[in-house]
N, C-alpha and C. Protein backbone atom coordinates (compact mmCIF):
# COMPACT_ATOMS: atom_id res chain seq x y z
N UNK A 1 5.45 -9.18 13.93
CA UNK A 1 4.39 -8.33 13.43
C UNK A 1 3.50 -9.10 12.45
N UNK A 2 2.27 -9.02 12.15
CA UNK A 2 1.08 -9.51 11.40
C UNK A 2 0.58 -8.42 10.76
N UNK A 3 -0.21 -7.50 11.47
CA UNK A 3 -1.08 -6.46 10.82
C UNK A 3 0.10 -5.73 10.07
N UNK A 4 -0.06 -5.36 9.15
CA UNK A 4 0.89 -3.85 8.65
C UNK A 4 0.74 -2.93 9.28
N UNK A 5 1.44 -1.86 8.90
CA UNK A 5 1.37 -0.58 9.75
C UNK A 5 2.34 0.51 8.47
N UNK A 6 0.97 1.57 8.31
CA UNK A 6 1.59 2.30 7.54
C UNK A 6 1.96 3.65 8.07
N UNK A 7 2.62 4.59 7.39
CA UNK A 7 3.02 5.51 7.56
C UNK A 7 3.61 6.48 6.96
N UNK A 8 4.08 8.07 7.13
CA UNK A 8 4.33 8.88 5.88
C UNK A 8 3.33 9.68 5.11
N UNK A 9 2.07 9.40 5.92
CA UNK A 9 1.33 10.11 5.49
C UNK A 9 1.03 12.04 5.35
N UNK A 10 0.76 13.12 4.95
CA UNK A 10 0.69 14.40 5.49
C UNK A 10 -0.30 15.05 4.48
N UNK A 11 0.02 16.07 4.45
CA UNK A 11 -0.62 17.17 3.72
C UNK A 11 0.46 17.92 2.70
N UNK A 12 -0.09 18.38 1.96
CA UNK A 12 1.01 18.45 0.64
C UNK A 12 0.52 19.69 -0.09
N UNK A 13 1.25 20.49 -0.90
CA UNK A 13 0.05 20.98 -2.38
C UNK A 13 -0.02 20.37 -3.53
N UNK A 14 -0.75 20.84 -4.62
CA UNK A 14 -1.03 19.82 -5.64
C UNK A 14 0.43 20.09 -6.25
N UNK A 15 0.43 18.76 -7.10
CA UNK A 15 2.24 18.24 -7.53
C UNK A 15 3.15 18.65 -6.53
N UNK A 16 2.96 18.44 -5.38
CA UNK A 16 4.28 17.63 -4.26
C UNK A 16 4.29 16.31 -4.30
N UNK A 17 4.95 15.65 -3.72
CA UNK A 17 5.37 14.26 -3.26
C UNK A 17 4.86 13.91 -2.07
N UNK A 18 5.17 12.60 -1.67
CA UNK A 18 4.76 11.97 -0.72
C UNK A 18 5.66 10.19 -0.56
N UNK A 19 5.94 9.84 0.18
CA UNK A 19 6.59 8.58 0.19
C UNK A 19 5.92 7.85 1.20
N UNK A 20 4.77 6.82 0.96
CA UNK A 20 4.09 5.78 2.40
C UNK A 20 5.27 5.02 2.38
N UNK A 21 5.12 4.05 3.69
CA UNK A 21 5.59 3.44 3.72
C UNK A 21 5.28 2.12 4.69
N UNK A 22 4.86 0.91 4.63
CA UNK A 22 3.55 -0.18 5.12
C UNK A 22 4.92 -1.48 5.63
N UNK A 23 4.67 -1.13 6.92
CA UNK A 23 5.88 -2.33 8.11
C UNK A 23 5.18 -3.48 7.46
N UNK A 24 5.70 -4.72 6.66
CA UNK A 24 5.10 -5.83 6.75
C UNK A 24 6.03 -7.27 6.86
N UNK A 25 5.83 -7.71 8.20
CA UNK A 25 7.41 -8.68 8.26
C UNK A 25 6.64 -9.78 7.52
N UNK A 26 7.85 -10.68 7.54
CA UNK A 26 7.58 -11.83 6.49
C UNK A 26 7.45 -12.87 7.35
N UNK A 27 6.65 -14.24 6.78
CA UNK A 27 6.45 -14.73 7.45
C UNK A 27 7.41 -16.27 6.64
N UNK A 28 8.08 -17.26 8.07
CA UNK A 28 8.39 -18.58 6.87
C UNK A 28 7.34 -19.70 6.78
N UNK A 29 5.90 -19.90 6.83
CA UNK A 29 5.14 -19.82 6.34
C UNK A 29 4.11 -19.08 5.27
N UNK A 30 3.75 -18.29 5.98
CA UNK A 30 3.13 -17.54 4.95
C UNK A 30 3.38 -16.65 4.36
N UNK A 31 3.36 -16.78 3.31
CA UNK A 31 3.93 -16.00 1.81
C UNK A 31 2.76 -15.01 1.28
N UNK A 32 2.73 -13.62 1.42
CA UNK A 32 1.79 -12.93 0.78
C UNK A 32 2.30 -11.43 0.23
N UNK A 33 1.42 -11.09 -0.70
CA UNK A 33 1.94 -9.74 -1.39
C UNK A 33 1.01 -8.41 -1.19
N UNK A 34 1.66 -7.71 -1.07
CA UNK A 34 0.87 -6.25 -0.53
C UNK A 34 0.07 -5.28 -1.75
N UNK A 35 -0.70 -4.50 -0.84
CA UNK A 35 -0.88 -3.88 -2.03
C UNK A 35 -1.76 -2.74 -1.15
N UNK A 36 -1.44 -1.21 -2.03
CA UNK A 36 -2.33 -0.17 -1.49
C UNK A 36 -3.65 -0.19 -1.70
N UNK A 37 -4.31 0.36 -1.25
CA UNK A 37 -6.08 0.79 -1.51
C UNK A 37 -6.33 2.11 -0.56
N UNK A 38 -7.07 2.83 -1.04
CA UNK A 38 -7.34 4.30 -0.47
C UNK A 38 -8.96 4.84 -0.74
N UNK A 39 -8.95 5.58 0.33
CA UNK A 39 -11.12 5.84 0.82
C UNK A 39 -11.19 7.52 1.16
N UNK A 40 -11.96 7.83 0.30
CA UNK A 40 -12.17 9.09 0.58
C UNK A 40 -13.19 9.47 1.11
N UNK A 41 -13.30 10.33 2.34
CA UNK A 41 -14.82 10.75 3.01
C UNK A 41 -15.70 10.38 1.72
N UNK A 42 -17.14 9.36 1.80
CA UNK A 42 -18.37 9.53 1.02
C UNK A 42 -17.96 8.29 -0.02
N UNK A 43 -16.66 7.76 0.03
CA UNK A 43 -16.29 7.17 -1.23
C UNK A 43 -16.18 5.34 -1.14
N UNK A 44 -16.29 4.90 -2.45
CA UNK A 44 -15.86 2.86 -1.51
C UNK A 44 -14.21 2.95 -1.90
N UNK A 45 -13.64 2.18 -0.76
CA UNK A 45 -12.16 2.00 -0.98
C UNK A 45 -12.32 1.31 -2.64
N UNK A 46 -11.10 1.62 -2.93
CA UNK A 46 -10.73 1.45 -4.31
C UNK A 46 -9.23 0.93 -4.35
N UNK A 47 -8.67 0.05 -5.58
CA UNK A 47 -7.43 -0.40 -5.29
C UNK A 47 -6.35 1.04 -6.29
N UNK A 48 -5.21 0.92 -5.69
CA UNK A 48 -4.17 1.62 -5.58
C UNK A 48 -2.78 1.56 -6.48
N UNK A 49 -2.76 -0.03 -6.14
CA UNK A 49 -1.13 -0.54 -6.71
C UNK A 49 -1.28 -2.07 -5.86
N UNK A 50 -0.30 -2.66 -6.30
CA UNK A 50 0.06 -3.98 -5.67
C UNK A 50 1.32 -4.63 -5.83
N UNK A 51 2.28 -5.10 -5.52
CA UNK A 51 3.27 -5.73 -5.83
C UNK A 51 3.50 -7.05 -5.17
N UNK A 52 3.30 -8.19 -5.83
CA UNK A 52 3.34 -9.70 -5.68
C UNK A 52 4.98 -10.08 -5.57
N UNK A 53 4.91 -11.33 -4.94
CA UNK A 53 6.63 -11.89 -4.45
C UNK A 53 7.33 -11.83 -5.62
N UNK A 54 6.93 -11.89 -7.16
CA UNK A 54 7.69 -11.97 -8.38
C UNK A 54 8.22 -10.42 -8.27
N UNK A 55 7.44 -9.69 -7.95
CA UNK A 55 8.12 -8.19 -8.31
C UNK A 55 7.49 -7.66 -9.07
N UNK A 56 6.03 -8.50 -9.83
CA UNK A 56 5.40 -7.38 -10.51
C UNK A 56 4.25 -6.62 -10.22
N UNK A 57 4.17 -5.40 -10.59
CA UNK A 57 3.49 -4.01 -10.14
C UNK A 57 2.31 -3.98 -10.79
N UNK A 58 1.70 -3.19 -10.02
CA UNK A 58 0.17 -3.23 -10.60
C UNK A 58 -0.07 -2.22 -10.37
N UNK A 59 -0.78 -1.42 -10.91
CA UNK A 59 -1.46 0.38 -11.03
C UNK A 59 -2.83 0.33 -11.21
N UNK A 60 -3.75 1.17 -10.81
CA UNK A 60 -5.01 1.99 -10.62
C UNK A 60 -4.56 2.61 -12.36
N UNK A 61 -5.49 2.98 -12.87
CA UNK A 61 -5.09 3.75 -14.13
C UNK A 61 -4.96 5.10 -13.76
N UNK A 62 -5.88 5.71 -12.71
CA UNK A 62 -5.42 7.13 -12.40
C UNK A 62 -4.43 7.22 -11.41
N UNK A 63 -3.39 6.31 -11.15
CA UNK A 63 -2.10 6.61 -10.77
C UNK A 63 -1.04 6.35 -11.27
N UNK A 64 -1.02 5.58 -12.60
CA UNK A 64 -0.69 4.97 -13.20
C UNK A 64 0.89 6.38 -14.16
N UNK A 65 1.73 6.05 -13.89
CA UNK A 65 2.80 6.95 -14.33
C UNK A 65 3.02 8.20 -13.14
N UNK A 66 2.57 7.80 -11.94
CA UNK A 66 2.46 9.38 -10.90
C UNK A 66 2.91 8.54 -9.97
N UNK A 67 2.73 7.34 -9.71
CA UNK A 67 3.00 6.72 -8.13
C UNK A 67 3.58 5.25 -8.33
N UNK A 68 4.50 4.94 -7.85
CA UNK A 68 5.66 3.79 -7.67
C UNK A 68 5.36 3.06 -6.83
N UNK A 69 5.37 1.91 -6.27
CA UNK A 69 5.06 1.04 -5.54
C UNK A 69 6.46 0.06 -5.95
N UNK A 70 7.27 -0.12 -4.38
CA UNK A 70 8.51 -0.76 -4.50
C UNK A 70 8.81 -1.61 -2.78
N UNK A 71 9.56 -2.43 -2.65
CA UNK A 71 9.66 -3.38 -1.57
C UNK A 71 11.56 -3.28 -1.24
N UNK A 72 11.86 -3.57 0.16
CA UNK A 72 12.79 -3.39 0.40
C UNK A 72 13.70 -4.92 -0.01
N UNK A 73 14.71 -5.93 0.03
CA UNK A 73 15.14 -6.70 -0.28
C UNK A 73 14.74 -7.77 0.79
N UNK A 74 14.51 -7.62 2.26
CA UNK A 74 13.89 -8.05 2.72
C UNK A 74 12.30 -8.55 2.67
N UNK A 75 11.92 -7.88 1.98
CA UNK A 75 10.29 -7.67 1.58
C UNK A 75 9.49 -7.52 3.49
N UNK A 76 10.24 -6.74 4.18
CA UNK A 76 9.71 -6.17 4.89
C UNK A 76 8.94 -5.24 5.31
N UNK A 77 9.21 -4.41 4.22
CA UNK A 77 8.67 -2.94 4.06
C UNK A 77 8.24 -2.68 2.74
N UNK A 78 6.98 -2.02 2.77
CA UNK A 78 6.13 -1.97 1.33
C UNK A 78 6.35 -0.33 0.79
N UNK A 79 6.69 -0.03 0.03
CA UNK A 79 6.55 1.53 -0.42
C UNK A 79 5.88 2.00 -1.47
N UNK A 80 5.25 2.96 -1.30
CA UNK A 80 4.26 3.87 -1.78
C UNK A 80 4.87 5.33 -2.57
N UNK A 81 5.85 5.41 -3.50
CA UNK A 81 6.32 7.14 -3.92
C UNK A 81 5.30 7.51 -4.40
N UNK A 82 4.57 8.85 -4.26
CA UNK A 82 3.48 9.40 -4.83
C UNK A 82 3.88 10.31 -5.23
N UNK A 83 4.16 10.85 -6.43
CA UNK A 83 4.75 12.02 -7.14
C UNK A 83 3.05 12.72 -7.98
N UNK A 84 3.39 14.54 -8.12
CA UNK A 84 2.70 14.83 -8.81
C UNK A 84 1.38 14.56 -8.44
N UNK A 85 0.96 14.84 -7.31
CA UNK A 85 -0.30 14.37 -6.51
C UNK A 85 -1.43 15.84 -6.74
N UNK A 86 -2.15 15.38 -7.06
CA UNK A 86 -3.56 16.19 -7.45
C UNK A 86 -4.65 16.22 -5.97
N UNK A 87 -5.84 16.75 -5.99
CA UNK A 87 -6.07 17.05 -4.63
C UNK A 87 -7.38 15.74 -4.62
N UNK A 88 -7.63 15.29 -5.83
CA UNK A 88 -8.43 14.30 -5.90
C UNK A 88 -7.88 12.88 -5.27
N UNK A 89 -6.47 12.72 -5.19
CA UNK A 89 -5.62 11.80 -4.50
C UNK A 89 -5.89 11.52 -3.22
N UNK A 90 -6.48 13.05 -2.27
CA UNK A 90 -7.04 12.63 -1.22
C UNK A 90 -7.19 12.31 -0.29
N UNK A 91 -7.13 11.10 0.47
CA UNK A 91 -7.79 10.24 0.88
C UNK A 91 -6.96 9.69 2.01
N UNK A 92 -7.62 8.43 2.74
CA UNK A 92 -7.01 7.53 3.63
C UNK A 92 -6.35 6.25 2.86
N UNK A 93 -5.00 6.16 3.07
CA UNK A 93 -4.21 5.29 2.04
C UNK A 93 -4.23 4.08 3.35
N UNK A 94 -4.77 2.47 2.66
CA UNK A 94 -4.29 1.35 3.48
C UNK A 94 -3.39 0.43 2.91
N UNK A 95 -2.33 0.26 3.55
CA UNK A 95 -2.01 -1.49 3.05
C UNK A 95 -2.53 -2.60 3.59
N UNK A 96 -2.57 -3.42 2.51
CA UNK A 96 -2.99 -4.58 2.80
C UNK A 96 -2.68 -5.82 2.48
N UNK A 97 -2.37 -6.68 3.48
CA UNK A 97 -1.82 -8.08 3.17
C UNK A 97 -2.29 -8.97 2.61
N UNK A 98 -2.09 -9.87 1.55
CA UNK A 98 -3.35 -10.69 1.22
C UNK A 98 -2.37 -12.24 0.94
N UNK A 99 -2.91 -12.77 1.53
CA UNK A 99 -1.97 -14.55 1.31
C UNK A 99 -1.96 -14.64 0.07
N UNK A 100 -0.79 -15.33 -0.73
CA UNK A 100 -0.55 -15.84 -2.10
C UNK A 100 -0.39 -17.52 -1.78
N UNK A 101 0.47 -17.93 -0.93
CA UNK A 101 0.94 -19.06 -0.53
C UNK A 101 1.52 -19.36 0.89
N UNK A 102 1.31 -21.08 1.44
CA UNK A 102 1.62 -21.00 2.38
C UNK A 102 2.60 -22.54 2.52
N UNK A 103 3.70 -22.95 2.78
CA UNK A 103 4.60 -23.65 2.96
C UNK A 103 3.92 -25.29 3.50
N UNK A 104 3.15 -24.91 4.94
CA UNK A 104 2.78 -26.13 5.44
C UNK A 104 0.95 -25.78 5.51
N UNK A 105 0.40 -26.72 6.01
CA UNK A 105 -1.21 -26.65 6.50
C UNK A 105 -1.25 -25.80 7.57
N UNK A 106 -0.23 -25.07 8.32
CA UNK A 106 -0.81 -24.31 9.22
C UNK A 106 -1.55 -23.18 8.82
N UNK A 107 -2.57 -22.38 9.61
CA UNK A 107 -2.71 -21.52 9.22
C UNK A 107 -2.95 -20.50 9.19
N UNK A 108 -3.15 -19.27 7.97
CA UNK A 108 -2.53 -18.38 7.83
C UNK A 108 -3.22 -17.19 7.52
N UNK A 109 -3.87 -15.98 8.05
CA UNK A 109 -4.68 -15.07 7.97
C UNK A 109 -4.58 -14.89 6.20
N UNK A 110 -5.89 -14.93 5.70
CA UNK A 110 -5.69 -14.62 4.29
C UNK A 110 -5.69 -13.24 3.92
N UNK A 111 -6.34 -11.94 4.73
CA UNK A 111 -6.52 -11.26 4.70
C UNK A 111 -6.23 -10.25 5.55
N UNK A 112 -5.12 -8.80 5.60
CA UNK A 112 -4.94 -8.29 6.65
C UNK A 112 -4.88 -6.94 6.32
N UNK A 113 -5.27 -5.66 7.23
CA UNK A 113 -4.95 -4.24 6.63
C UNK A 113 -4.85 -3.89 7.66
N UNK A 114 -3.76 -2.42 7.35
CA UNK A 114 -3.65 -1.68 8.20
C UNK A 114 -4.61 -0.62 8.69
N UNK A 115 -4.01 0.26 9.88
CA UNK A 115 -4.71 1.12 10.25
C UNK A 115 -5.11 2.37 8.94
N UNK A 116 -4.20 2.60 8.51
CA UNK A 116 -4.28 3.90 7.05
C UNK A 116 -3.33 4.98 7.53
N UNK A 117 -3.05 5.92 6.58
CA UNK A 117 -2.67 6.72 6.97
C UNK A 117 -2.85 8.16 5.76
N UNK A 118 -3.13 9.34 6.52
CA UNK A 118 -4.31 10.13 5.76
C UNK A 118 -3.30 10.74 4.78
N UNK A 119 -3.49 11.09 3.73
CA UNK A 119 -2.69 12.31 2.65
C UNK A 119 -4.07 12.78 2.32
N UNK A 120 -3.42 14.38 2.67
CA UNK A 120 -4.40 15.54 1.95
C UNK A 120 -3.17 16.17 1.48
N UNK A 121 -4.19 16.57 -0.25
CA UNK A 121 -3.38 17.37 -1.17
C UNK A 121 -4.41 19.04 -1.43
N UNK A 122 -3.82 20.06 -1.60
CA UNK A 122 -4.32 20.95 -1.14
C UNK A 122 -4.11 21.74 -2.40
N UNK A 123 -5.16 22.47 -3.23
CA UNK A 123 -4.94 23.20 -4.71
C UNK A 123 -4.25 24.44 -4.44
């Protein structure tokens, strides 16, 4: 696999949950770290969260204490917990791959996203 592929997406009411979850196999070349971004009808994608090969997390300030972003031990699989979701949340959620490092000169898509996958939150 290359592209991600997310999923887990639905419809919710305001303060339900939600858990994405973004297929991203690893590569033994290329080394890269994921990260959400999400687009609302009328809106420019905006970033989400991110989590780099060290393990550290990165937050949007308006998700910032509401939504978790965590990786399986494999770093196969990217996750998204969205707790406490407001209806401004929205949107079409993507992951996206982005190269950090790469082992040899071959090479290595620097840039990759998935298809999305929609959450509507409902007042």
């Amino acid at each position: 696999q290359v592209d991600p592929v997310e999923s887990g997406g639905g419809s919710v009411q305001a303060g339900g949950s939600l858990r994405l979850s973004c297929a991203a196999s690893g590569d033994t070349n290329c080394r890269y770290y994921m990260s959400w971004y999400r687009q609302a009808p009328g809106k420019e994608r905006e970033f989400v969260s991110s989590i780099e090969h060290d393990g550290i997390p990165r937050y949007a300030d308006s998700v910032k204490g509401r939504f978790t972003i965590s990786q399986d031990s494999g770093w196969s699989t990217v996750y998204l917990q969205m707790n406490s979701l407001k209806p401004e949340d929205t949107a079409m959620y993507y992951c996206k791959r982005q190269l950090l490092f790469r082992i040899s000169p071959d090479p290595c898509p620097p840039v990759l996203w998935g298809q999305g996958t929609q959450v509507t939150v409902s007042s």
